[in-house]
Every structure is written in structure tokens, then in C-alpha cells.
PDB file of N, CA and C in Angstrom:
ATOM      1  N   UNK A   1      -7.370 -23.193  -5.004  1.00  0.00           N
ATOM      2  CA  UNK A   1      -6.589 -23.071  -3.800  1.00  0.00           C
ATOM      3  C   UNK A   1      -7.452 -23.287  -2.554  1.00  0.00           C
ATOM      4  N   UNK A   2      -8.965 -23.252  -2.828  1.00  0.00           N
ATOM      5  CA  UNK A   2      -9.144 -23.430  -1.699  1.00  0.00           C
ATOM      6  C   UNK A   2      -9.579 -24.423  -0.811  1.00  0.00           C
ATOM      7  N   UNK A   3      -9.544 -26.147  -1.814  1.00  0.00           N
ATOM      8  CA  UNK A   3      -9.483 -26.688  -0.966  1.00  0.00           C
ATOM      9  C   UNK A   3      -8.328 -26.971  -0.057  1.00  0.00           C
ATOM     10  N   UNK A   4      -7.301 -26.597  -0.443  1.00  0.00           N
ATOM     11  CA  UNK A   4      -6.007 -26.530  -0.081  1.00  0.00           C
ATOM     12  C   UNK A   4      -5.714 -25.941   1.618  1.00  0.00           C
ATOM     13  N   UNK A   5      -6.453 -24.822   1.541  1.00  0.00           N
ATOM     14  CA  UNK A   5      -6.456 -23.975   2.873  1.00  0.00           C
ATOM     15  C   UNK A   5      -7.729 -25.082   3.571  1.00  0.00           C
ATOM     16  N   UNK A   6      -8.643 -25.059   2.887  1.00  0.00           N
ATOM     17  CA  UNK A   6      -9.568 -25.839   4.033  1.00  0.00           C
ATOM     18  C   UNK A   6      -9.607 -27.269   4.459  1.00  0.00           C
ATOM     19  N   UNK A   7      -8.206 -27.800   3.806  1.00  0.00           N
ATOM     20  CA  UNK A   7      -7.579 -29.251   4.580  1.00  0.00           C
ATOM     21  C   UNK A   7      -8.342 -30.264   3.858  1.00  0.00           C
ATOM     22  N   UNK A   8      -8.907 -29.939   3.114  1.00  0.00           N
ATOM     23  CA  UNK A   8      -9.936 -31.391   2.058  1.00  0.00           C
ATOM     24  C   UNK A   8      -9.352 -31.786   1.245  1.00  0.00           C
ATOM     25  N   UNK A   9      -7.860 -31.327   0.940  1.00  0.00           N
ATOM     26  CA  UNK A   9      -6.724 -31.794  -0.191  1.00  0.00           C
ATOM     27  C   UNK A   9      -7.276 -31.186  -1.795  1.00  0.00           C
ATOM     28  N   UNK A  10      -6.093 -31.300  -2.099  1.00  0.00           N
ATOM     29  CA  UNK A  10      -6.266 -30.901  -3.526  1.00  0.00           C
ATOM     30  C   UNK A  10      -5.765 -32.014  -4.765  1.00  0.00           C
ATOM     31  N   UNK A  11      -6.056 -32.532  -5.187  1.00  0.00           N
ATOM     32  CA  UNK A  11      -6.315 -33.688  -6.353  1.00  0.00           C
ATOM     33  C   UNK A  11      -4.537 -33.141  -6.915  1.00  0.00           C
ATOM     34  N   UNK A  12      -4.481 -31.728  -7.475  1.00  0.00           N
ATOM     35  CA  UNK A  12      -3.357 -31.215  -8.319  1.00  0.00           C
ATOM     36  C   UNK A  12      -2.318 -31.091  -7.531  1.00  0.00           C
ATOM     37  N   UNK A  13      -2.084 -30.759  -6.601  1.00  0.00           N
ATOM     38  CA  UNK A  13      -1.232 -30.643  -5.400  1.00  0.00           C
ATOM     39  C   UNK A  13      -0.896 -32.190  -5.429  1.00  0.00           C
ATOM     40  N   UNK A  14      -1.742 -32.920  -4.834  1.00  0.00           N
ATOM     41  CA  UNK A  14      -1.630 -34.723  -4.370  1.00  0.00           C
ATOM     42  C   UNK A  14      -0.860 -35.331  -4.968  1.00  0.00           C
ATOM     43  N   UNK A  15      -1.221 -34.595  -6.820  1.00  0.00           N
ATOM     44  CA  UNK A  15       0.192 -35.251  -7.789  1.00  0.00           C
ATOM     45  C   UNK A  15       0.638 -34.560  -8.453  1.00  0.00           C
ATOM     46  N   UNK A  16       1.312 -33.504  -8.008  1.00  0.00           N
ATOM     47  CA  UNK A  16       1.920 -33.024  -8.380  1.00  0.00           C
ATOM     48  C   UNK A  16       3.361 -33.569  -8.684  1.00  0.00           C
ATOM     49  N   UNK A  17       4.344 -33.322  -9.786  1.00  0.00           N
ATOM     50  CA  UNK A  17       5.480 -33.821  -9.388  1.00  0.00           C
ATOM     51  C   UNK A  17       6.900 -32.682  -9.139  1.00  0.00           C
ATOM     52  N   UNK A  18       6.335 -31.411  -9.490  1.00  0.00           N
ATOM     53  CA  UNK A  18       6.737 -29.976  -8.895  1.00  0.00           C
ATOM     54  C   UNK A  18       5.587 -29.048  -9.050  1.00  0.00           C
ATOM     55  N   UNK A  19       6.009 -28.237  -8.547  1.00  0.00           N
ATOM     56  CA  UNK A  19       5.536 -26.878  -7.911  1.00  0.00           C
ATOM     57  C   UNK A  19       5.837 -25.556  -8.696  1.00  0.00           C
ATOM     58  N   UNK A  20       5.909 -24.539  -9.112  1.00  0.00           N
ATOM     59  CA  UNK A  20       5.752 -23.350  -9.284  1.00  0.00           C
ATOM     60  C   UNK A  20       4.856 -22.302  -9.134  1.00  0.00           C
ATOM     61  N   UNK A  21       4.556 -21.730  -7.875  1.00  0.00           N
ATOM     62  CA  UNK A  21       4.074 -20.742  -7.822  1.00  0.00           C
ATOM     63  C   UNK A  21       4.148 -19.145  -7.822  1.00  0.00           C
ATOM     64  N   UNK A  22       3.727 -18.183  -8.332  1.00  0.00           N
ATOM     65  CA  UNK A  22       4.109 -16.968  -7.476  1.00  0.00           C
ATOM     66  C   UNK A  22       2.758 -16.546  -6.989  1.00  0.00           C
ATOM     67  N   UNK A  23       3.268 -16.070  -5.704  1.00  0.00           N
ATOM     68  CA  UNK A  23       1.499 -15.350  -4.859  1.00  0.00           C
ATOM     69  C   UNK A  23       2.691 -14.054  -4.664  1.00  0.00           C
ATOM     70  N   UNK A  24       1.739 -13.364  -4.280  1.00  0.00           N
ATOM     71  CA  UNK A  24       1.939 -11.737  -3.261  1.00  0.00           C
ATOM     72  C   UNK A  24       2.146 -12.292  -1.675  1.00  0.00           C
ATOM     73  N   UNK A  25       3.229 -12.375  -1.336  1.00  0.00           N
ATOM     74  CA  UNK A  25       3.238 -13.101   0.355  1.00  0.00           C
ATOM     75  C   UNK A  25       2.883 -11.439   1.185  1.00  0.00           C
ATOM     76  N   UNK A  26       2.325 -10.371   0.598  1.00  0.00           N
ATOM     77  CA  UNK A  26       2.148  -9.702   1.687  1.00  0.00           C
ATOM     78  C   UNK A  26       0.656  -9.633   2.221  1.00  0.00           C
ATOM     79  N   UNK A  27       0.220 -10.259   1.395  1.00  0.00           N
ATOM     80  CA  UNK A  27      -0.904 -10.730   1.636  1.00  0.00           C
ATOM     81  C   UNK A  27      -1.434 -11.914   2.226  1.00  0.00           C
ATOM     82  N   UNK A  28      -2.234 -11.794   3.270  1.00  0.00           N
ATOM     83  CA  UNK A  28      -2.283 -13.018   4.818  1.00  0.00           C
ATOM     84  C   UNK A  28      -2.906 -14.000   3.669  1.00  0.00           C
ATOM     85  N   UNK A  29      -3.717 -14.016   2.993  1.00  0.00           N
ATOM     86  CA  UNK A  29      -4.545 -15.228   2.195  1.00  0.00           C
ATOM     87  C   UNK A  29      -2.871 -16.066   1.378  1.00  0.00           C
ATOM     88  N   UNK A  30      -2.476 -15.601   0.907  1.00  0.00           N
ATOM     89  CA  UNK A  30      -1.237 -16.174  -0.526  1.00  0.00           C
ATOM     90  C   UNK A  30      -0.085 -16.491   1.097  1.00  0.00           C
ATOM     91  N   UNK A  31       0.408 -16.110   2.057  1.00  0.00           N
ATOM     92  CA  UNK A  31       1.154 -16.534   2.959  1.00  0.00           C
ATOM     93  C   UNK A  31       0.350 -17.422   3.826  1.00  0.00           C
ATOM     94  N   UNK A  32      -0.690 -17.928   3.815  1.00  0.00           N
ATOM     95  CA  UNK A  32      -1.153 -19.415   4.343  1.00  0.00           C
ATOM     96  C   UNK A  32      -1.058 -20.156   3.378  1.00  0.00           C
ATOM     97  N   UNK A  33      -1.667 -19.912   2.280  1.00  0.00           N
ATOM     98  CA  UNK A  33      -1.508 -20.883   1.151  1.00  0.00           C
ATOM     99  C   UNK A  33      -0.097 -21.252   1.065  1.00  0.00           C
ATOM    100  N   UNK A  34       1.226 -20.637   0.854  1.00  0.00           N
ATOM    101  CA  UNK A  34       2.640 -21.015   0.682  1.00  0.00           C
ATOM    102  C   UNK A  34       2.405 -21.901   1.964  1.00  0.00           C
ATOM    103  N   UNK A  35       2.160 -21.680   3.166  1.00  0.00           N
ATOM    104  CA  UNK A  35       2.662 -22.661   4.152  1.00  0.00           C
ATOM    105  C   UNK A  35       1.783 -23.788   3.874  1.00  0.00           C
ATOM    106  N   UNK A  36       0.420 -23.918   4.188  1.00  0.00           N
ATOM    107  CA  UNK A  36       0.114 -25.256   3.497  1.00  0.00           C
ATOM    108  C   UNK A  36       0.702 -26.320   2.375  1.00  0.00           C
ATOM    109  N   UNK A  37       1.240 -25.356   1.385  1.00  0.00           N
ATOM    110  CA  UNK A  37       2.130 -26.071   0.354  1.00  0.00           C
ATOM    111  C   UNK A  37       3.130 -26.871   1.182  1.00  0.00           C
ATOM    112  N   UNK A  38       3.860 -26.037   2.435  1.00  0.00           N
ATOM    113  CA  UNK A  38       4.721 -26.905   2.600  1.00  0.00           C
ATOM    114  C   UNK A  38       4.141 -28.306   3.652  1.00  0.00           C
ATOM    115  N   UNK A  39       3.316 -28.186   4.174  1.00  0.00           N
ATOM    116  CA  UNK A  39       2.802 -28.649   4.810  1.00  0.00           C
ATOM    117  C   UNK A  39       2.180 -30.061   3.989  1.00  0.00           C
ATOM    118  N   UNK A  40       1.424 -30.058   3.140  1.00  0.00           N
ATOM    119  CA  UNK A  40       1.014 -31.065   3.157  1.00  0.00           C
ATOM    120  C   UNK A  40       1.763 -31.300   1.330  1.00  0.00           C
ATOM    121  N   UNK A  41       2.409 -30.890   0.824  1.00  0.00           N
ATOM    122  CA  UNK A  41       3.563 -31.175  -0.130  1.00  0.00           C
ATOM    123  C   UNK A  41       4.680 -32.556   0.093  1.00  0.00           C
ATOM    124  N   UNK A  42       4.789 -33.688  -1.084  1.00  0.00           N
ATOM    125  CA  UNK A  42       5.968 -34.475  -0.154  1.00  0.00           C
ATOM    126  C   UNK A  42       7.203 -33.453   0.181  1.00  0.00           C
ATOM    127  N   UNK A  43       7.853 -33.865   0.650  1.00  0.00           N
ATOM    128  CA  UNK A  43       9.426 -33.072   0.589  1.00  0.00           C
ATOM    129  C   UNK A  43      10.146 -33.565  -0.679  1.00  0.00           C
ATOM    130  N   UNK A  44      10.130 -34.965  -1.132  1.00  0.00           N
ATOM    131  CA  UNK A  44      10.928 -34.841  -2.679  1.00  0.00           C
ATOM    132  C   UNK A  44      10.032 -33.825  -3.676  1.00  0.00           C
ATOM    133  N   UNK A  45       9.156 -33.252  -3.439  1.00  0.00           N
ATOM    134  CA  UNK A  45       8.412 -32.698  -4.753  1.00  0.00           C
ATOM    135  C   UNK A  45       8.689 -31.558  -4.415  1.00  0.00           C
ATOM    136  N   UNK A  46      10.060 -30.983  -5.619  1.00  0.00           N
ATOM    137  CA  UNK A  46      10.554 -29.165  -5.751  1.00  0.00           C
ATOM    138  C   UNK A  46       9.667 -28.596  -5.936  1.00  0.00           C
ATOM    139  N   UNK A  47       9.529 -27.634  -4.884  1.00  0.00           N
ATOM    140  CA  UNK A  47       8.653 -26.257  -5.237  1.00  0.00           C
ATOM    141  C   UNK A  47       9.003 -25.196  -5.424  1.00  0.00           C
ATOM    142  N   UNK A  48       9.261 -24.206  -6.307  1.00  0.00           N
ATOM    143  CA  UNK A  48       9.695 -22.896  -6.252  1.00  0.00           C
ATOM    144  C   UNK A  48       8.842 -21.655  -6.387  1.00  0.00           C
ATOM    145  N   UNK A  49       9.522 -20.975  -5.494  1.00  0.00           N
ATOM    146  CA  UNK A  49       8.128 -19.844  -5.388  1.00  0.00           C
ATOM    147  C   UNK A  49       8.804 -18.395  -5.947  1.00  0.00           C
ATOM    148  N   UNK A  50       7.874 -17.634  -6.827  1.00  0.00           N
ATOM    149  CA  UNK A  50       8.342 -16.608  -7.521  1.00  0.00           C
ATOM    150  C   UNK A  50       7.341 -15.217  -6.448  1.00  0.00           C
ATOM    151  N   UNK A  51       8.383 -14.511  -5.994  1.00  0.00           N
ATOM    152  CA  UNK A  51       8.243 -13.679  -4.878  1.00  0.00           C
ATOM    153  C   UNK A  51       8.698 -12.332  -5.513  1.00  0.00           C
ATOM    154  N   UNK A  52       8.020 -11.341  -5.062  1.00  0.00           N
ATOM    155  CA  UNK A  52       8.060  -9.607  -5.573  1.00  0.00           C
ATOM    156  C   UNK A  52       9.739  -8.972  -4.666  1.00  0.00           C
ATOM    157  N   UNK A  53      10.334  -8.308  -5.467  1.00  0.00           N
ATOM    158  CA  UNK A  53      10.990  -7.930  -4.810  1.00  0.00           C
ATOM    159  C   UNK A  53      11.536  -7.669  -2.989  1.00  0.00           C
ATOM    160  N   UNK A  54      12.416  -8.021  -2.464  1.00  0.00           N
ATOM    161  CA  UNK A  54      11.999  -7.873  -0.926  1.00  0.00           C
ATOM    162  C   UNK A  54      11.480  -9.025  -0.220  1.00  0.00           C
ATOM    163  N   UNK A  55      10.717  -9.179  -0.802  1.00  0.00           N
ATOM    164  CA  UNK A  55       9.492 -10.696   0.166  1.00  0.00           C
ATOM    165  C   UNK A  55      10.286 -11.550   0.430  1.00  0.00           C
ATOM    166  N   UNK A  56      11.732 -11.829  -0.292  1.00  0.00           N
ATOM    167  CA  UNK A  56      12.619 -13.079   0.497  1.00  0.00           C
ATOM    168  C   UNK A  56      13.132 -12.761   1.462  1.00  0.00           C
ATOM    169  N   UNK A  57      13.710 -11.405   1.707  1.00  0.00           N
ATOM    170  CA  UNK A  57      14.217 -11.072   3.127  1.00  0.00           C
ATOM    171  C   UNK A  57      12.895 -11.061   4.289  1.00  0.00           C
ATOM    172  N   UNK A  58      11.752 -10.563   3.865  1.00  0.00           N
ATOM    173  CA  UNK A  58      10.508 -10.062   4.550  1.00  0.00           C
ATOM    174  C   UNK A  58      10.177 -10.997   5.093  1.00  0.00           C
ATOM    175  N   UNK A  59      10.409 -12.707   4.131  1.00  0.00           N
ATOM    176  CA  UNK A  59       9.399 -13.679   4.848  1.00  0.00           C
ATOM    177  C   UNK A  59      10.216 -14.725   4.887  1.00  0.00           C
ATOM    178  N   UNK A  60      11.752 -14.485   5.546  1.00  0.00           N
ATOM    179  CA  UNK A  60      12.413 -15.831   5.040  1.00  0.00           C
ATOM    180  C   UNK A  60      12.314 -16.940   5.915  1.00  0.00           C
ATOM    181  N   UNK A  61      11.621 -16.617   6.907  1.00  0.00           N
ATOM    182  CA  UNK A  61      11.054 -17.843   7.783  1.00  0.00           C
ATOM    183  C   UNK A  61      10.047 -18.643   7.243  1.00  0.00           C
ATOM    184  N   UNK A  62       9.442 -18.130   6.579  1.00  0.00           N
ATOM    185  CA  UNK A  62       8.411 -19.012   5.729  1.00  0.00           C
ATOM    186  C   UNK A  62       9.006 -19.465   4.432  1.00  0.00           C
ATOM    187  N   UNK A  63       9.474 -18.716   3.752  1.00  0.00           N
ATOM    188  CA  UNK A  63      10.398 -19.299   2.434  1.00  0.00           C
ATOM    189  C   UNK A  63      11.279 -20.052   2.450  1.00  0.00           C
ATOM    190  N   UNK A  64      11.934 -20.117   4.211  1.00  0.00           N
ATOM    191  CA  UNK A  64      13.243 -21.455   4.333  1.00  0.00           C
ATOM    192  C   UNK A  64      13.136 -22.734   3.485  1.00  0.00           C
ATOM    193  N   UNK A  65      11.936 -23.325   3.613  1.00  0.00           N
ATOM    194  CA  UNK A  65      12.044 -24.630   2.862  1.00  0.00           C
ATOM    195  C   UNK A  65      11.682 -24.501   1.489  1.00  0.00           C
ATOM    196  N   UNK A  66      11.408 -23.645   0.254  1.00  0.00           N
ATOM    197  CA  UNK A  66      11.600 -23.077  -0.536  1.00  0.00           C
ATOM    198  C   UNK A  66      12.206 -22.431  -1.454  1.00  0.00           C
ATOM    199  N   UNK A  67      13.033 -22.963  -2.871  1.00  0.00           N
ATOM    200  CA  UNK A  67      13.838 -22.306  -3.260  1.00  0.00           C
ATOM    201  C   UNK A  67      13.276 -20.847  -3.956  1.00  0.00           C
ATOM    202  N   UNK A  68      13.470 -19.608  -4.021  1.00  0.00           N
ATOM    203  CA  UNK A  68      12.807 -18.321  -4.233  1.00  0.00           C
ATOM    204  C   UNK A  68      13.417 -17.613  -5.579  1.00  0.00           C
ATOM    205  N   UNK A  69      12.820 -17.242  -6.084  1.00  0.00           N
ATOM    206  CA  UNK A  69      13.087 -16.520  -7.562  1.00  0.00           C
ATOM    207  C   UNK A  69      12.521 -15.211  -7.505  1.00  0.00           C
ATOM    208  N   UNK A  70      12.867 -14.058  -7.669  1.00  0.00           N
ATOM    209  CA  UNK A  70      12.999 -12.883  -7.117  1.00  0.00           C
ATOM    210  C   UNK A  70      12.505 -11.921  -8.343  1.00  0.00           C
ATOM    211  N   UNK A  71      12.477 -12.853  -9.294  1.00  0.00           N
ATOM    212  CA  UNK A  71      12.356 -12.372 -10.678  1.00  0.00           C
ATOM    213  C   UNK A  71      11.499 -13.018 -11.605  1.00  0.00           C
ATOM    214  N   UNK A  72      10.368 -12.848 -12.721  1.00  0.00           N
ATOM    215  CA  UNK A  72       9.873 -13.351 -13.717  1.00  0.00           C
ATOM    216  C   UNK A  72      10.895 -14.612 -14.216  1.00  0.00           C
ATOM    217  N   UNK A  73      10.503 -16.162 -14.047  1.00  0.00           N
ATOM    218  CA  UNK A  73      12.060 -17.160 -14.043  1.00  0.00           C
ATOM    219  C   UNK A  73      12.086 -17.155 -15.598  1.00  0.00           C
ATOM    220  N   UNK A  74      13.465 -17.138 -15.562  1.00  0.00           N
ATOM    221  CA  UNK A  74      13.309 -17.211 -17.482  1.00  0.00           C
ATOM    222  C   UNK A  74      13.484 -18.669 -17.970  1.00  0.00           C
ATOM    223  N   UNK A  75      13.538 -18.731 -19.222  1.00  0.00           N
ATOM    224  CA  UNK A  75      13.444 -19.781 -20.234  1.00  0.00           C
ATOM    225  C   UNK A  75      14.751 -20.634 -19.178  1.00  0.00           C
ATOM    226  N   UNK A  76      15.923 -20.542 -19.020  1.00  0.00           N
ATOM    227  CA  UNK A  76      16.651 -21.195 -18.614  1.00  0.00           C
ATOM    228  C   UNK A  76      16.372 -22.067 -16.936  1.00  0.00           C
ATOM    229  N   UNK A  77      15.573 -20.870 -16.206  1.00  0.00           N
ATOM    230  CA  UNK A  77      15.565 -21.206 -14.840  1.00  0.00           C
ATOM    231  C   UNK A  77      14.119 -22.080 -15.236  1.00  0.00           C
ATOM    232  N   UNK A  78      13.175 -22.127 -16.052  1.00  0.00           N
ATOM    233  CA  UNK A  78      12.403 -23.358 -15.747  1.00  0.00           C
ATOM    234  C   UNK A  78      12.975 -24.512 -16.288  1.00  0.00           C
ATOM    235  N   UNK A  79      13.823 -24.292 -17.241  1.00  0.00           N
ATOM    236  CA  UNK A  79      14.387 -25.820 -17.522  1.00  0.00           C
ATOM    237  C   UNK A  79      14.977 -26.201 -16.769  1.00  0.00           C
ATOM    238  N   UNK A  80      15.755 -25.396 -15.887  1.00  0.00           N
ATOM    239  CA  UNK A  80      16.696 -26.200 -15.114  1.00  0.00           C
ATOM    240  C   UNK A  80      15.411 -26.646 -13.687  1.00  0.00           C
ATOM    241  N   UNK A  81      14.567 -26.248 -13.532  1.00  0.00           N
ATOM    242  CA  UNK A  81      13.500 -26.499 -12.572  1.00  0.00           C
ATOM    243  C   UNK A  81      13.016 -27.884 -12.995  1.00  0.00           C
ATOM    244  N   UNK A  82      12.645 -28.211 -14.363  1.00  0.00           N
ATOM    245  CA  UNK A  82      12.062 -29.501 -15.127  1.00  0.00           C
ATOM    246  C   UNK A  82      13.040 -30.156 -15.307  1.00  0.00           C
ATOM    247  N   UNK A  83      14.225 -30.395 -15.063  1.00  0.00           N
ATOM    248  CA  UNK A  83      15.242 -31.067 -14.800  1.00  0.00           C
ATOM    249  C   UNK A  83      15.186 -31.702 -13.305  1.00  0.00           C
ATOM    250  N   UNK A  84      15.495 -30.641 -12.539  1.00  0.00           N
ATOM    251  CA  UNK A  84      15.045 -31.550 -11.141  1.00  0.00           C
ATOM    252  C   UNK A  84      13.892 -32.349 -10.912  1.00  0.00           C
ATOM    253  N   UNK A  85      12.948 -31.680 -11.304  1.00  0.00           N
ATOM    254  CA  UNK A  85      11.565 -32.636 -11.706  1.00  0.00           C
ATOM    255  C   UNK A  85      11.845 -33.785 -12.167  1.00  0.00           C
ATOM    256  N   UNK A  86      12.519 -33.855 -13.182  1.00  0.00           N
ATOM    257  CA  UNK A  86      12.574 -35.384 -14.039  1.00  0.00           C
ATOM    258  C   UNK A  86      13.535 -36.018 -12.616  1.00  0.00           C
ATOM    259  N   UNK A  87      14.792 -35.716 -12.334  1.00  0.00           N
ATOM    260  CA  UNK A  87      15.297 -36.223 -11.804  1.00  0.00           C
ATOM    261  C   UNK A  87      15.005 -36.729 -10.752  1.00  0.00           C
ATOM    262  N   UNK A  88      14.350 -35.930  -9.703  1.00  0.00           N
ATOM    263  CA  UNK A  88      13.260 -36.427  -8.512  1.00  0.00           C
ATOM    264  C   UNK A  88      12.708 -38.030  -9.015  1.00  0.00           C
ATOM    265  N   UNK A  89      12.285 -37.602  -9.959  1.00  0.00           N
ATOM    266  CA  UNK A  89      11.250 -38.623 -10.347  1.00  0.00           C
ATOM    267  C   UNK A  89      12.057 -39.966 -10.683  1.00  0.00           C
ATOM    268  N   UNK A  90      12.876 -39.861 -11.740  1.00  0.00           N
ATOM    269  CA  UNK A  90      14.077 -40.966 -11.700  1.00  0.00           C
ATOM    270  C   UNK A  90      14.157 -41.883 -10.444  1.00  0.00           C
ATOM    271  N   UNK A  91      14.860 -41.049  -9.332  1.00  0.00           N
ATOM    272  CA  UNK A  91      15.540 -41.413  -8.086  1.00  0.00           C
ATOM    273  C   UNK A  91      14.205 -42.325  -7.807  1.00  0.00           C
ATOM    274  N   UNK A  92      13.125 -41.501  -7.282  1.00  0.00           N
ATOM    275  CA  UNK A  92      11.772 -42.388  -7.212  1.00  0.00           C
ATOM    276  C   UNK A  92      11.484 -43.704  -7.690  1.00  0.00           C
ATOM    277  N   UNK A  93      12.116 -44.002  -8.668  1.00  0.00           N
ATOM    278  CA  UNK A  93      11.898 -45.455  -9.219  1.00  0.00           C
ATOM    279  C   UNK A  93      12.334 -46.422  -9.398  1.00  0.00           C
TER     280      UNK A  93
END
């Protein structure tokens, strides 16, 4: 993550073709990192961020461009996540 924060790019990020993270957003280090994601992330590449109870109301100015999972995602919610993935990718070509 940290070339990520210090703007030198990140190779895994660069090609990524989604995203899944969960950080602790109450913590200032894991709430720069989410915004960099959005920041230098394309916008077709879904990211979803897995957030502790609360933290979506707490930080929904930062989570706006972010779809949020509130919960450990189960077997169903990553497939349907690797679905948009594929599909992104489709449209792309």
C-alpha cells in the first residue's frame, strides 16, 4: 500500500480489473488509502469496500463512489462482484 499513498503507483492497482478491500476507515492511514483508490483507480474498475459496522454512515462522503458491504461478503456477494468484473471487461472490448 505504500507505494500507493506515496504517488509512485502501484503495478497491482494499475491492473487491476476489480477491487476488494476491507481497511478500518477509523483509522487516518486505511481512510487515505480508500481515497487514493479512488483517485488514481479507472472509474470502470468496481471496487468494493468491506467496512465495520457504522463506518458507512460515519464516512459516507468518502464511500460515495464506492459500493460498501457492511458485512464479511459471502460466497454469493463475491460472485456477483466477479460478474461485474467479467462484464466490465466484456464492454471494454
Amino acid at each position: 500500500m505504500r507505494p500507493l499513498l506515496a504517488g509512485t503507483g502501484c503495478e497491482l492497482v494499475d491492473r487491476a480489473h476489480g477491487i476488494v478491500f476491507a481497511l478500518d476507515l477509523d483509522q487516518e492511514q486505511h481512510r487515505a488509502i480508500l481515497q487514493r483508490y479512488g483517485e488514481v483507480t479507472c472509474e470502470d474498475v468496481p471496487i468494493r469496500a468491506v467496512v465495520r459496522p457504522g463506518q458507512r454512515d460515519r464516512y459516507a462522503d468518502l464511500l460515495g463512489a464506492f459500493e460498501v458491504w457492511e458485512n464479511e461478503p459471502t460466497v454469493a456477494e463475491l460472485d456477483g462482484f466477479a460478474a461485474t468484473v467479467e462484464a466490465v471487461d466484456r464492454a471494454a472490448t
